[in-house]
PDB file of N, CA and C in Angstrom:
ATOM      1  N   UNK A   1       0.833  -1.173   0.000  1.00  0.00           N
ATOM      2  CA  UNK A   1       0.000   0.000   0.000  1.00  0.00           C
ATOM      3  C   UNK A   1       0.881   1.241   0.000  1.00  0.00           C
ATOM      4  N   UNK A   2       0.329   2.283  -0.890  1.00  0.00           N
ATOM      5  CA  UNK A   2       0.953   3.669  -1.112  1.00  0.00           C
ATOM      6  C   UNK A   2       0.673   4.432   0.231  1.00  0.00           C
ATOM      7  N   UNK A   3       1.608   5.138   0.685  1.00  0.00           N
ATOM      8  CA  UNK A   3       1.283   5.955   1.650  1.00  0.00           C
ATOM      9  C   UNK A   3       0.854   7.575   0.814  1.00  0.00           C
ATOM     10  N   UNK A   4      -0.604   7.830   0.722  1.00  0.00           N
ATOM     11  CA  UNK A   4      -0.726   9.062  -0.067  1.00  0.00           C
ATOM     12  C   UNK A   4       0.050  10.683   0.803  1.00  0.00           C
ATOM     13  N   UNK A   5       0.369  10.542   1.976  1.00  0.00           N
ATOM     14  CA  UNK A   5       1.017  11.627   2.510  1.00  0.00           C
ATOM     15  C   UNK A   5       2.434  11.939   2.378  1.00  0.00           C
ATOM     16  N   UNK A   6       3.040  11.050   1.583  1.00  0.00           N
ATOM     17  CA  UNK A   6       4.174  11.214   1.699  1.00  0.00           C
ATOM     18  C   UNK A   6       4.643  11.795   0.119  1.00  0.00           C
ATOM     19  N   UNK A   7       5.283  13.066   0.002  1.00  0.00           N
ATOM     20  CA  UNK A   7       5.319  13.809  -1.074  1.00  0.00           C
ATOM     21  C   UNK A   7       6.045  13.145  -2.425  1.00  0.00           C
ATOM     22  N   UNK A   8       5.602  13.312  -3.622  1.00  0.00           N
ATOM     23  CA  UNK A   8       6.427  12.625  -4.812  1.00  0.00           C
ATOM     24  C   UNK A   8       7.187  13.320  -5.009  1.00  0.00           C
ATOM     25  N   UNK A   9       8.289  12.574  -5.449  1.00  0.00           N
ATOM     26  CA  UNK A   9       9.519  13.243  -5.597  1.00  0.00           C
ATOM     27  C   UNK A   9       9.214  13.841  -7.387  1.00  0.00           C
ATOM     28  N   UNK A  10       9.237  15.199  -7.710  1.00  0.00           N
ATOM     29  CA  UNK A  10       8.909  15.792  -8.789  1.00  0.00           C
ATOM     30  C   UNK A  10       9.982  16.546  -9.058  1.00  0.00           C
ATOM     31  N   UNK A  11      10.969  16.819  -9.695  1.00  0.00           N
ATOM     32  CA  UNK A  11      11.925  17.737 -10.065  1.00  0.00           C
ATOM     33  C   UNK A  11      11.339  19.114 -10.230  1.00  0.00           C
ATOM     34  N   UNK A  12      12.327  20.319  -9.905  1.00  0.00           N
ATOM     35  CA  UNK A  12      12.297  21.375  -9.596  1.00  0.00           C
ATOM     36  C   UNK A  12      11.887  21.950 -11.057  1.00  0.00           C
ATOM     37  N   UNK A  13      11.020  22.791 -11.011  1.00  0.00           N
ATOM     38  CA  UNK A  13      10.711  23.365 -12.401  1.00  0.00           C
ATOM     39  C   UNK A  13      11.214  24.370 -13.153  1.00  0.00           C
ATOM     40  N   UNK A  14      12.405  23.928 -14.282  1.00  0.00           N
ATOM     41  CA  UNK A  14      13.046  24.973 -14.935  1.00  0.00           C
ATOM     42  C   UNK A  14      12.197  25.968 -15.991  1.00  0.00           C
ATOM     43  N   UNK A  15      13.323  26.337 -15.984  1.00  0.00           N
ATOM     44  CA  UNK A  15      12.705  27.811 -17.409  1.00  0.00           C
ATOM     45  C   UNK A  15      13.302  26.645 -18.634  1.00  0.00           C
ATOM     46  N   UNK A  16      13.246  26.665 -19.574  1.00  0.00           N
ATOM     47  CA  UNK A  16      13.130  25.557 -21.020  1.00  0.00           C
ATOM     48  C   UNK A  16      12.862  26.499 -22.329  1.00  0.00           C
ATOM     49  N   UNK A  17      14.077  26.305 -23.082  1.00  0.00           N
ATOM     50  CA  UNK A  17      13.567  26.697 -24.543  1.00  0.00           C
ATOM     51  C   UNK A  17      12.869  25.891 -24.914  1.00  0.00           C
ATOM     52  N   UNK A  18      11.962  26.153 -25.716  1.00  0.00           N
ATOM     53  CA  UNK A  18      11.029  25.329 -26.636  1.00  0.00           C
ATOM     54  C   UNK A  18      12.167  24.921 -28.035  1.00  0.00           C
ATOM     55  N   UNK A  19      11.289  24.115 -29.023  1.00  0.00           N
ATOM     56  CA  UNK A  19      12.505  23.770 -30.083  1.00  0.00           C
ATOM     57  C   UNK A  19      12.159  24.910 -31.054  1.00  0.00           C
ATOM     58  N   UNK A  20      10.884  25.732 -31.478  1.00  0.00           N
ATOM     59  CA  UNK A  20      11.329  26.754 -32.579  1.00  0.00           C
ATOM     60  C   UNK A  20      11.899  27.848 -31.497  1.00  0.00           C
ATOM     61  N   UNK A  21      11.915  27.950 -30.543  1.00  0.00           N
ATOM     62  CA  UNK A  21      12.908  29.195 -29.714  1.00  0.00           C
ATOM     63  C   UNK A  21      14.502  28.941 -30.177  1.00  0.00           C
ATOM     64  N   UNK A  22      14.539  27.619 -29.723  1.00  0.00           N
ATOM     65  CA  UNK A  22      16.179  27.437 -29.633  1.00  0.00           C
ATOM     66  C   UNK A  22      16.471  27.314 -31.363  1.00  0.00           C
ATOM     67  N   UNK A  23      15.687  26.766 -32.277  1.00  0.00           N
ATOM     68  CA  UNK A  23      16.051  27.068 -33.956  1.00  0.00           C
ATOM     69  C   UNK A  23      16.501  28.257 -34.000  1.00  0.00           C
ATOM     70  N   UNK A  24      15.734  29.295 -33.743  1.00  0.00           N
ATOM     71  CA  UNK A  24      15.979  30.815 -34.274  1.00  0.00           C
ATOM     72  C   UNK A  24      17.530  30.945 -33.091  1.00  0.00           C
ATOM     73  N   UNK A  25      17.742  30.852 -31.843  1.00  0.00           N
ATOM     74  CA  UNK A  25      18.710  31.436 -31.801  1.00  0.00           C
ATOM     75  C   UNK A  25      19.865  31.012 -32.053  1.00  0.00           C
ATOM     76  N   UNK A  26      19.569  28.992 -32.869  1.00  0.00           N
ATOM     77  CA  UNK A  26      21.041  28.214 -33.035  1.00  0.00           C
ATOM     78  C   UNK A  26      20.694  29.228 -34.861  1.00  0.00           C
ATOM     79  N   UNK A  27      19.922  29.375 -35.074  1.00  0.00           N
ATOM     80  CA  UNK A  27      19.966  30.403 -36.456  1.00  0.00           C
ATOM     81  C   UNK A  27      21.137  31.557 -36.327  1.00  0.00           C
ATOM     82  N   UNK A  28      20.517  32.652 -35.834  1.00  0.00           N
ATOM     83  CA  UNK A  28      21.296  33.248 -35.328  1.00  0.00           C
ATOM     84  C   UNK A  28      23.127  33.283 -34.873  1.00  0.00           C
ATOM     85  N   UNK A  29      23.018  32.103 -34.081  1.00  0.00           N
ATOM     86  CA  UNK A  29      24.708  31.821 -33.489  1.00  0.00           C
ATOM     87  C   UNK A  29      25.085  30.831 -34.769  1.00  0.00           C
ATOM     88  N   UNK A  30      24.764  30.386 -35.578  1.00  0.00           N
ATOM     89  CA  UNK A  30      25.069  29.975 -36.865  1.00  0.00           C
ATOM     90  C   UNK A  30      25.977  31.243 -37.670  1.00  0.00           C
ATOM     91  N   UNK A  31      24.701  32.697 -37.923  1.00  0.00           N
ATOM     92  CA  UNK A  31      25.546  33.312 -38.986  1.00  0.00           C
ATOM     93  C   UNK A  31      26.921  33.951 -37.948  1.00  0.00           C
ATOM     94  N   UNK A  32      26.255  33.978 -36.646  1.00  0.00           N
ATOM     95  CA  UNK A  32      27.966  34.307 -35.513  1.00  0.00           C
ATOM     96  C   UNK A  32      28.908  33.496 -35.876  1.00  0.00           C
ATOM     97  N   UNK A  33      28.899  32.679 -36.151  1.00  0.00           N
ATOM     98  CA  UNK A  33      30.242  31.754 -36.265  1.00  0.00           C
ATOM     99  C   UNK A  33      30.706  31.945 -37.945  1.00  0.00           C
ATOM    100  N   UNK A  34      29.733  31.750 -38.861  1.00  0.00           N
ATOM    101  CA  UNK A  34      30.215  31.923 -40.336  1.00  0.00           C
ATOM    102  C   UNK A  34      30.949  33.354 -40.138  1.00  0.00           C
ATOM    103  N   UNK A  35      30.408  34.303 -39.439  1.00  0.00           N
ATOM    104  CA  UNK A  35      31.068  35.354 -39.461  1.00  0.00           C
ATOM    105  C   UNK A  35      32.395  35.427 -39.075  1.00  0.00           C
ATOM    106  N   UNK A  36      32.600  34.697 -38.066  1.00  0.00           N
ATOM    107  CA  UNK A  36      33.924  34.602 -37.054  1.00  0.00           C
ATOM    108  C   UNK A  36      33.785  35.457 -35.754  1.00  0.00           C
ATOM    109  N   UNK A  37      32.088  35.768 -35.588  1.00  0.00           N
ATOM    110  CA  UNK A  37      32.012  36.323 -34.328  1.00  0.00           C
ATOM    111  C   UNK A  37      32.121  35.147 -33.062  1.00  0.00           C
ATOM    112  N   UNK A  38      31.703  34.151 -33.305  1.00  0.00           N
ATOM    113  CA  UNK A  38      31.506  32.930 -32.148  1.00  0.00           C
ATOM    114  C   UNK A  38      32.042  31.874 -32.409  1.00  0.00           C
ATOM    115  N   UNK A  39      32.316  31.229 -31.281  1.00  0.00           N
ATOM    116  CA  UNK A  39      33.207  29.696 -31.538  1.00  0.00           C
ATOM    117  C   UNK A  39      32.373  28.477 -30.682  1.00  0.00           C
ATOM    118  N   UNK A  40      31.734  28.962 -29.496  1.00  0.00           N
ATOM    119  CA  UNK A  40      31.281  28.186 -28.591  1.00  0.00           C
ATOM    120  C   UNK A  40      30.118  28.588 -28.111  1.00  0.00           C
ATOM    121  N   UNK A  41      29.167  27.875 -27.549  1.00  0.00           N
ATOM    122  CA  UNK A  41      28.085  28.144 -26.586  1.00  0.00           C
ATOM    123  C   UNK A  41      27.652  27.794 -25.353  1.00  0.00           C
ATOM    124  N   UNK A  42      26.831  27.676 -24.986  1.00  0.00           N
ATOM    125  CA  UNK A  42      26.575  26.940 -23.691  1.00  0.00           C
ATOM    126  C   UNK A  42      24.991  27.282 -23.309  1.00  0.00           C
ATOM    127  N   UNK A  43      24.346  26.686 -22.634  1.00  0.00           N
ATOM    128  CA  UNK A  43      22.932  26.667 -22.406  1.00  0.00           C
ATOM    129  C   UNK A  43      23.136  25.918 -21.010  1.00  0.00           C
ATOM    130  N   UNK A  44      22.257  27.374 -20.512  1.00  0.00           N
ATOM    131  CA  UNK A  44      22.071  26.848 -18.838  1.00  0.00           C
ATOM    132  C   UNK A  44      20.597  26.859 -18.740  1.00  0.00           C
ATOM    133  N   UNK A  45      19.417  26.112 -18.127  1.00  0.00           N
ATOM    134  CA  UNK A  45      17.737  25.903 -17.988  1.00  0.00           C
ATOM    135  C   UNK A  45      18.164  25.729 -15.811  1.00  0.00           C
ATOM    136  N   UNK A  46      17.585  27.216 -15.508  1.00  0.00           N
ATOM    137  CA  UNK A  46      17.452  27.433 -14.419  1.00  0.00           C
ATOM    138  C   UNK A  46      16.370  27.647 -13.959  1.00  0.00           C
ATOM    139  N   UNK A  47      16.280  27.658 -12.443  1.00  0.00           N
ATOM    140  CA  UNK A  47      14.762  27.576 -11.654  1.00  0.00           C
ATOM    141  C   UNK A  47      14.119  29.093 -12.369  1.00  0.00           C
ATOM    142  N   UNK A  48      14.667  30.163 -12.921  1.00  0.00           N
ATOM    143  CA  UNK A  48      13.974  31.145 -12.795  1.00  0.00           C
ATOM    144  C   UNK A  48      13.771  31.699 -14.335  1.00  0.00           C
ATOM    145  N   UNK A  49      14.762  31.658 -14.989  1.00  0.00           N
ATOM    146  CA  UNK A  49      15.317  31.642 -16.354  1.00  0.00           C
ATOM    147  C   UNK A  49      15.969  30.565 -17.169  1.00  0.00           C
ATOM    148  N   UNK A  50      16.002  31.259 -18.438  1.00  0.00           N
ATOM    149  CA  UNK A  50      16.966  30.397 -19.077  1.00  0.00           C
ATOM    150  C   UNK A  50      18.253  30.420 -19.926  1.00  0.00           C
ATOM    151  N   UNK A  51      19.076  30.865 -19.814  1.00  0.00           N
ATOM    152  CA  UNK A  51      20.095  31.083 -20.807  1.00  0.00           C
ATOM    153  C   UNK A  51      21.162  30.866 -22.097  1.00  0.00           C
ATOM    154  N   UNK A  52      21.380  31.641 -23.178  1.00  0.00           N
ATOM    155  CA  UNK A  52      21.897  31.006 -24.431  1.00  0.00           C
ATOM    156  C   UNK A  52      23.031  31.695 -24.686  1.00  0.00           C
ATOM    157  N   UNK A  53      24.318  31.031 -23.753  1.00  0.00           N
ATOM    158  CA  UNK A  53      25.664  31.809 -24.003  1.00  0.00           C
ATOM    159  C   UNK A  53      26.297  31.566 -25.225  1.00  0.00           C
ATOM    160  N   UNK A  54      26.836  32.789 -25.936  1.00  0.00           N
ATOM    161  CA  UNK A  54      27.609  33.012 -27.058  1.00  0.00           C
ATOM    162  C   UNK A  54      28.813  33.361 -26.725  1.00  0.00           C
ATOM    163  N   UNK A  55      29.861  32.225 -26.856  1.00  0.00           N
ATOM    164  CA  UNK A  55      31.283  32.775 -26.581  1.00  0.00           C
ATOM    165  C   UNK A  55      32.470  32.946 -28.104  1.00  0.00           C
ATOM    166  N   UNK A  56      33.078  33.783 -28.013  1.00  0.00           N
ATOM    167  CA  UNK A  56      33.888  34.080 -29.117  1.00  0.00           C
ATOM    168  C   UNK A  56      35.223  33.091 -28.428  1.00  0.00           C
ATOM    169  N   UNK A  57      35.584  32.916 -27.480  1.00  0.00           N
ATOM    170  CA  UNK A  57      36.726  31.626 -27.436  1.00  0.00           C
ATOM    171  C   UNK A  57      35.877  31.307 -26.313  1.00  0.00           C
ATOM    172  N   UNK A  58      36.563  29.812 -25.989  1.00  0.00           N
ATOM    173  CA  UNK A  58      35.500  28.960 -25.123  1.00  0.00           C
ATOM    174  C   UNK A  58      36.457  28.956 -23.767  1.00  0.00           C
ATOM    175  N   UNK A  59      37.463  29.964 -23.362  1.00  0.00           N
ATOM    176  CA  UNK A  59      37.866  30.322 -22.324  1.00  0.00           C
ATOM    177  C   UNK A  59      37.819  31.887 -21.867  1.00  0.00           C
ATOM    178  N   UNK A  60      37.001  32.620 -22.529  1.00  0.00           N
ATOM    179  CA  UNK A  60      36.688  33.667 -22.013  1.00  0.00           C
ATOM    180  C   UNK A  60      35.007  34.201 -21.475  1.00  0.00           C
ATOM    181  N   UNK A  61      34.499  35.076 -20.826  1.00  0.00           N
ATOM    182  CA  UNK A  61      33.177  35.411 -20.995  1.00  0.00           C
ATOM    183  C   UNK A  61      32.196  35.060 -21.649  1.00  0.00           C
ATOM    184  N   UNK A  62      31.184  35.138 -21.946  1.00  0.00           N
ATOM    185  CA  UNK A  62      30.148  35.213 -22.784  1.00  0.00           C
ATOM    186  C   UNK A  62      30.451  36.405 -23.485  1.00  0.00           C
ATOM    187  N   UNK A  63      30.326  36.555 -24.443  1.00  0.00           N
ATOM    188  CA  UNK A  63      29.950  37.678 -25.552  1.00  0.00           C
ATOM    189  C   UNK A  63      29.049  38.360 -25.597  1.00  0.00           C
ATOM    190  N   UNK A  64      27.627  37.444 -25.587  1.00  0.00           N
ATOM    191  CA  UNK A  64      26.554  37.873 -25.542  1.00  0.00           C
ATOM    192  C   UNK A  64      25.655  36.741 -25.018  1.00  0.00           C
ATOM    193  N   UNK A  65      24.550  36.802 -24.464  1.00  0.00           N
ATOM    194  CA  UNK A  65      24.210  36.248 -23.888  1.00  0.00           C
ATOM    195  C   UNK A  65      22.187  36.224 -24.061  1.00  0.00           C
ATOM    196  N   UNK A  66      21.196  35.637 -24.500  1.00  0.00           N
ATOM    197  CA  UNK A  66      20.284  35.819 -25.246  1.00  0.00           C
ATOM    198  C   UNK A  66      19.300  34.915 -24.011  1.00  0.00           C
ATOM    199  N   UNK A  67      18.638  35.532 -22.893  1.00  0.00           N
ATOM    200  CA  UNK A  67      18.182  35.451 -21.714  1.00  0.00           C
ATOM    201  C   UNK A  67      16.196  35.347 -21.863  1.00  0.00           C
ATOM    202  N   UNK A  68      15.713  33.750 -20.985  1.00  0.00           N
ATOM    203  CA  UNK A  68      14.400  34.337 -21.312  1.00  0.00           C
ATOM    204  C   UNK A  68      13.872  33.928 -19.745  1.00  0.00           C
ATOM    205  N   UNK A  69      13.037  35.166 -19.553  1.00  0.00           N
ATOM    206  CA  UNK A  69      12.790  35.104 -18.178  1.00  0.00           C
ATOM    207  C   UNK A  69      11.104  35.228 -18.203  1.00  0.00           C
ATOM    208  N   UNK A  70      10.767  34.198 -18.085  1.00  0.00           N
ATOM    209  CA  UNK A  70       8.946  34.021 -18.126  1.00  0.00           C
ATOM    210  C   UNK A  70       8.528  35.554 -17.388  1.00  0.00           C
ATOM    211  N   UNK A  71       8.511  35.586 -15.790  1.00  0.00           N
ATOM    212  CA  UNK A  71       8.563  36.534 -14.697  1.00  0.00           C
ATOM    213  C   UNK A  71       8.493  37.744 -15.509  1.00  0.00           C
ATOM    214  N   UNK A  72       8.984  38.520 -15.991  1.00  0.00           N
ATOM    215  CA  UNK A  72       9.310  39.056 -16.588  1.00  0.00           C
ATOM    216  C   UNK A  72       8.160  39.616 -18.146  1.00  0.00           C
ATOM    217  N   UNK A  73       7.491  38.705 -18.395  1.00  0.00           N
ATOM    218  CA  UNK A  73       7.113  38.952 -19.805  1.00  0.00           C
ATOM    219  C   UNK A  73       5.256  39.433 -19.662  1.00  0.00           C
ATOM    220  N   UNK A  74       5.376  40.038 -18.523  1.00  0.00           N
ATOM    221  CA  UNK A  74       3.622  41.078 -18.630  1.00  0.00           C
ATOM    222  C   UNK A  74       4.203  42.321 -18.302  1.00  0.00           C
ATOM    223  N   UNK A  75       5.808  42.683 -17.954  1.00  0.00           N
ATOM    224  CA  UNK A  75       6.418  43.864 -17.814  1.00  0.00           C
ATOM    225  C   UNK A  75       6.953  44.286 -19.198  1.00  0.00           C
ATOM    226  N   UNK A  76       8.347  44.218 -19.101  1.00  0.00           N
ATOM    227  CA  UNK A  76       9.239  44.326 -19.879  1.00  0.00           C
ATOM    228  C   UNK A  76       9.259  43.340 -21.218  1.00  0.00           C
ATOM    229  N   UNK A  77       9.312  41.962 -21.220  1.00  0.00           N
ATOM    230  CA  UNK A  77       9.299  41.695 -21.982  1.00  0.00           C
ATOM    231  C   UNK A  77       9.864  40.113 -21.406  1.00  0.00           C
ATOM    232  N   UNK A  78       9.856  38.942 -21.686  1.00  0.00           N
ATOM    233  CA  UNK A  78      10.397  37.668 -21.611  1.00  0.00           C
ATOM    234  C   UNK A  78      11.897  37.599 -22.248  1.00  0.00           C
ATOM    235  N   UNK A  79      11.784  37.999 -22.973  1.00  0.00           N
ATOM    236  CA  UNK A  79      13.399  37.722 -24.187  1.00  0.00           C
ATOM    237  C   UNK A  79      14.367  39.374 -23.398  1.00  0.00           C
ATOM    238  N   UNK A  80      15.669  39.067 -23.685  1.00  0.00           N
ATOM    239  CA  UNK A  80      16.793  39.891 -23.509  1.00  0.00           C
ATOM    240  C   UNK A  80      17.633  39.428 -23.678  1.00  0.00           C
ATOM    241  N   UNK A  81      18.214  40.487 -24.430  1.00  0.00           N
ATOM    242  CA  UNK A  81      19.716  40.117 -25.243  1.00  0.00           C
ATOM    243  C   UNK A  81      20.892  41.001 -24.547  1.00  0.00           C
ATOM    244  N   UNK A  82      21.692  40.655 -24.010  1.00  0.00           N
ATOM    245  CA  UNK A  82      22.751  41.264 -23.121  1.00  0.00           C
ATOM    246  C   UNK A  82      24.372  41.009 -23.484  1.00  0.00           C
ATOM    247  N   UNK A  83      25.139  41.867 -23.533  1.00  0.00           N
ATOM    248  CA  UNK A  83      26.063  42.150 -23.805  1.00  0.00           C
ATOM    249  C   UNK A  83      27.700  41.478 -23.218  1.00  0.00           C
ATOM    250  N   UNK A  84      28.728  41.770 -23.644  1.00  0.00           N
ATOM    251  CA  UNK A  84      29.771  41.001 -22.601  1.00  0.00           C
ATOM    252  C   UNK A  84      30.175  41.599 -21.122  1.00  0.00           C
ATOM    253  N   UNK A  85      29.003  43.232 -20.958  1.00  0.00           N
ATOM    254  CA  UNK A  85      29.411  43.786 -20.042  1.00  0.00           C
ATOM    255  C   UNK A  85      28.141  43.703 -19.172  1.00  0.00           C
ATOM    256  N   UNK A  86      27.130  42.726 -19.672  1.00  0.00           N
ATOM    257  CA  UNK A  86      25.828  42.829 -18.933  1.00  0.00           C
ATOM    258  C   UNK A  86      24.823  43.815 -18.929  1.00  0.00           C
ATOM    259  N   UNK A  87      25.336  44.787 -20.214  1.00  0.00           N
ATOM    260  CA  UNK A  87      24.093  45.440 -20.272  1.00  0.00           C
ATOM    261  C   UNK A  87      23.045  44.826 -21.277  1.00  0.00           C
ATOM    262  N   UNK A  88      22.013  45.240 -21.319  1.00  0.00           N
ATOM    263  CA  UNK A  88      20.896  44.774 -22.086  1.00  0.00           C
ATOM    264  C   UNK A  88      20.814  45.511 -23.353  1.00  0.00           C
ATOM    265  N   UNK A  89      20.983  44.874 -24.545  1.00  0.00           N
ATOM    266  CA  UNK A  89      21.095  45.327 -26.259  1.00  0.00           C
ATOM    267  C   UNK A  89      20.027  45.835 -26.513  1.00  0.00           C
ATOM    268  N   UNK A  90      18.931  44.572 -26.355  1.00  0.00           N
ATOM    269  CA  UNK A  90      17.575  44.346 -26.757  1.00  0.00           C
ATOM    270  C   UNK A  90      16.729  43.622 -26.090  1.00  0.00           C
ATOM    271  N   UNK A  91      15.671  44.076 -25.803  1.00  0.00           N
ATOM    272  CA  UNK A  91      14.639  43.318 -24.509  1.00  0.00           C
ATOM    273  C   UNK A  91      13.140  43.570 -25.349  1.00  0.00           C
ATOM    274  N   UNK A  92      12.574  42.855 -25.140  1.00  0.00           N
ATOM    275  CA  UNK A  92      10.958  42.094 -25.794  1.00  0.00           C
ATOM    276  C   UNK A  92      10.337  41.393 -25.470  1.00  0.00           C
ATOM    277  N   UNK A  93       9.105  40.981 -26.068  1.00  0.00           N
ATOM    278  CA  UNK A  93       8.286  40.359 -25.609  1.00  0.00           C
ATOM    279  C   UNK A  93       8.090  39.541 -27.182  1.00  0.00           C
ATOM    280  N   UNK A  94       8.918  39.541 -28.121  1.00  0.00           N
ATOM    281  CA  UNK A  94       9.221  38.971 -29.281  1.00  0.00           C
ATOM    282  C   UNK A  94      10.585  38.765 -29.739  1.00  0.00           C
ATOM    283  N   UNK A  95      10.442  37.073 -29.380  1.00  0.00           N
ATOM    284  CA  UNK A  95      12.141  36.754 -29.525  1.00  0.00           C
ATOM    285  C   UNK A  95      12.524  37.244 -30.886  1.00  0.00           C
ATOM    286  N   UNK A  96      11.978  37.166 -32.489  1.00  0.00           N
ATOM    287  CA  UNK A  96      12.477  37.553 -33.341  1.00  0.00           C
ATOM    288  C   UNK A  96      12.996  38.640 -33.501  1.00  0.00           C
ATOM    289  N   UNK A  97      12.134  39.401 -33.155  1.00  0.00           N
ATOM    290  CA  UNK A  97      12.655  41.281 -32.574  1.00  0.00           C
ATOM    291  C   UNK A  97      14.013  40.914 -31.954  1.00  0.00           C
ATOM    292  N   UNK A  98      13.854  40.495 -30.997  1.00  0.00           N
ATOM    293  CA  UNK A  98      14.939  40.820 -30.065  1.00  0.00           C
ATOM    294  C   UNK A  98      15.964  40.129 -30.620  1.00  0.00           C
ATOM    295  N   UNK A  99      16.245  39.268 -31.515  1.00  0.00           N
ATOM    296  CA  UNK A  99      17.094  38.581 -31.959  1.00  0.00           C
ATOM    297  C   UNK A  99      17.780  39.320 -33.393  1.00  0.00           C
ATOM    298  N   UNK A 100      17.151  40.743 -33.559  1.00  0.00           N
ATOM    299  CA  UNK A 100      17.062  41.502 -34.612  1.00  0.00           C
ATOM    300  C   UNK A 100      18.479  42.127 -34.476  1.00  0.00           C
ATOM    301  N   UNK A 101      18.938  42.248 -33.377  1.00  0.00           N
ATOM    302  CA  UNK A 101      19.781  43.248 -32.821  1.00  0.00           C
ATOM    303  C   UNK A 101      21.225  42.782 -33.180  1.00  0.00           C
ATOM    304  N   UNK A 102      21.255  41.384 -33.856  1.00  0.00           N
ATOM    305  CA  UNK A 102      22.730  41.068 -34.407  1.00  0.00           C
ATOM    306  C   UNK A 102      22.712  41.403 -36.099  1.00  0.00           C
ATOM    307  N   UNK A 103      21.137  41.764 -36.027  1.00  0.00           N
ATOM    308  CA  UNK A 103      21.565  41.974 -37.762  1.00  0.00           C
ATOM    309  C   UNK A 103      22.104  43.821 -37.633  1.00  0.00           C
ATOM    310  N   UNK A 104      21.785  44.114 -36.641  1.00  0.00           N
ATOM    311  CA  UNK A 104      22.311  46.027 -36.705  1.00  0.00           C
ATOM    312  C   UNK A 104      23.799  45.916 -36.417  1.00  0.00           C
ATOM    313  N   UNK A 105      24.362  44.918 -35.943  1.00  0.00           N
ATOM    314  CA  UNK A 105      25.881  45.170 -35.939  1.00  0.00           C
ATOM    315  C   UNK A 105      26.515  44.078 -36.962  1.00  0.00           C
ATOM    316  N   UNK A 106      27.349  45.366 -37.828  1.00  0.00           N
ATOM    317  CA  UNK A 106      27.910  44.246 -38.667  1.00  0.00           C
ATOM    318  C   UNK A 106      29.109  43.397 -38.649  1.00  0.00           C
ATOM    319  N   UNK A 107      28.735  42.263 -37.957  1.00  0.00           N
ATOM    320  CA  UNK A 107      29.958  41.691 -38.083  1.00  0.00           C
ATOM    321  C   UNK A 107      30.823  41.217 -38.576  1.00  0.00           C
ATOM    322  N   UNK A 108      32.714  41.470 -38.222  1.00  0.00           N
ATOM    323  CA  UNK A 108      33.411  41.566 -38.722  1.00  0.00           C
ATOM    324  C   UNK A 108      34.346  40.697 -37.688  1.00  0.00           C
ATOM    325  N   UNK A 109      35.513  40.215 -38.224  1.00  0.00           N
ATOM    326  CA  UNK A 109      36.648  39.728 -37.411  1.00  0.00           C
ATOM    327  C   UNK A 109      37.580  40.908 -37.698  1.00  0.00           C
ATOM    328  N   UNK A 110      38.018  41.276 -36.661  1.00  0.00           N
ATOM    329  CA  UNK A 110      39.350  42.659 -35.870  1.00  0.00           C
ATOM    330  C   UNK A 110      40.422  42.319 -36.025  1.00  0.00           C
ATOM    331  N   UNK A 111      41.542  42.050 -36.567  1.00  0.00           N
ATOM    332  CA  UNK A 111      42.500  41.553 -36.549  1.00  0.00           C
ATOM    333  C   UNK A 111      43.793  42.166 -35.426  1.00  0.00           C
TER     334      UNK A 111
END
């Protein structure tokens, strides 16, 4: 017999890209890399958010960093796109919009 008082063990509930979310931004970090803006990524799914790091070498910072915070999306907006210094590029409540903000800088490799 089940003891009904005793709590199920249920994992903690993350924030989660969906799969056309994460298309558009592996879209995106696609033309970063043809460009020679990016080399690496990383994806963190946390209790509160979720995150889509863009690194230009895979031992430094994030570059940019493409943030979706549910909490967030009857204010400001769910989506934010943030910088290597943590400021915010582009913030929305439409990831395509907000994902708009790599086509305004043109990227280039610096030699």
């Amino acid at each position: 017999m089940i003891d009904s008082s005793t709590p199920k063990n249920k994992p903690d509930p993350r924030v989660v890209f969906h799969r056309t979310e994460l298309n558009s931004i592996l879209g995106v970090y696609g033309h970063l890399m043809t460009a020679g803006a990016a080399r690496d990524y990383a994806i963190a799914m946390l209790k509160e958010r979720a995150v889509f790091s863009i690194y230009r070498r895979a031992s430094e910072q994030p570059t940019w960093t493409v943030e979706k915070v549910p909490a967030l999306a009857r204010r400001q907006g769910a989506w934010a796109v943030r910088g290597s210094n943590g400021q915010v590029l582009k913030r929305g409540h439409d990831l395509t919009a907000v994902l708009r903000v790599f086509d305004r800088h043109k990227l280039r490799v610096v030699s």
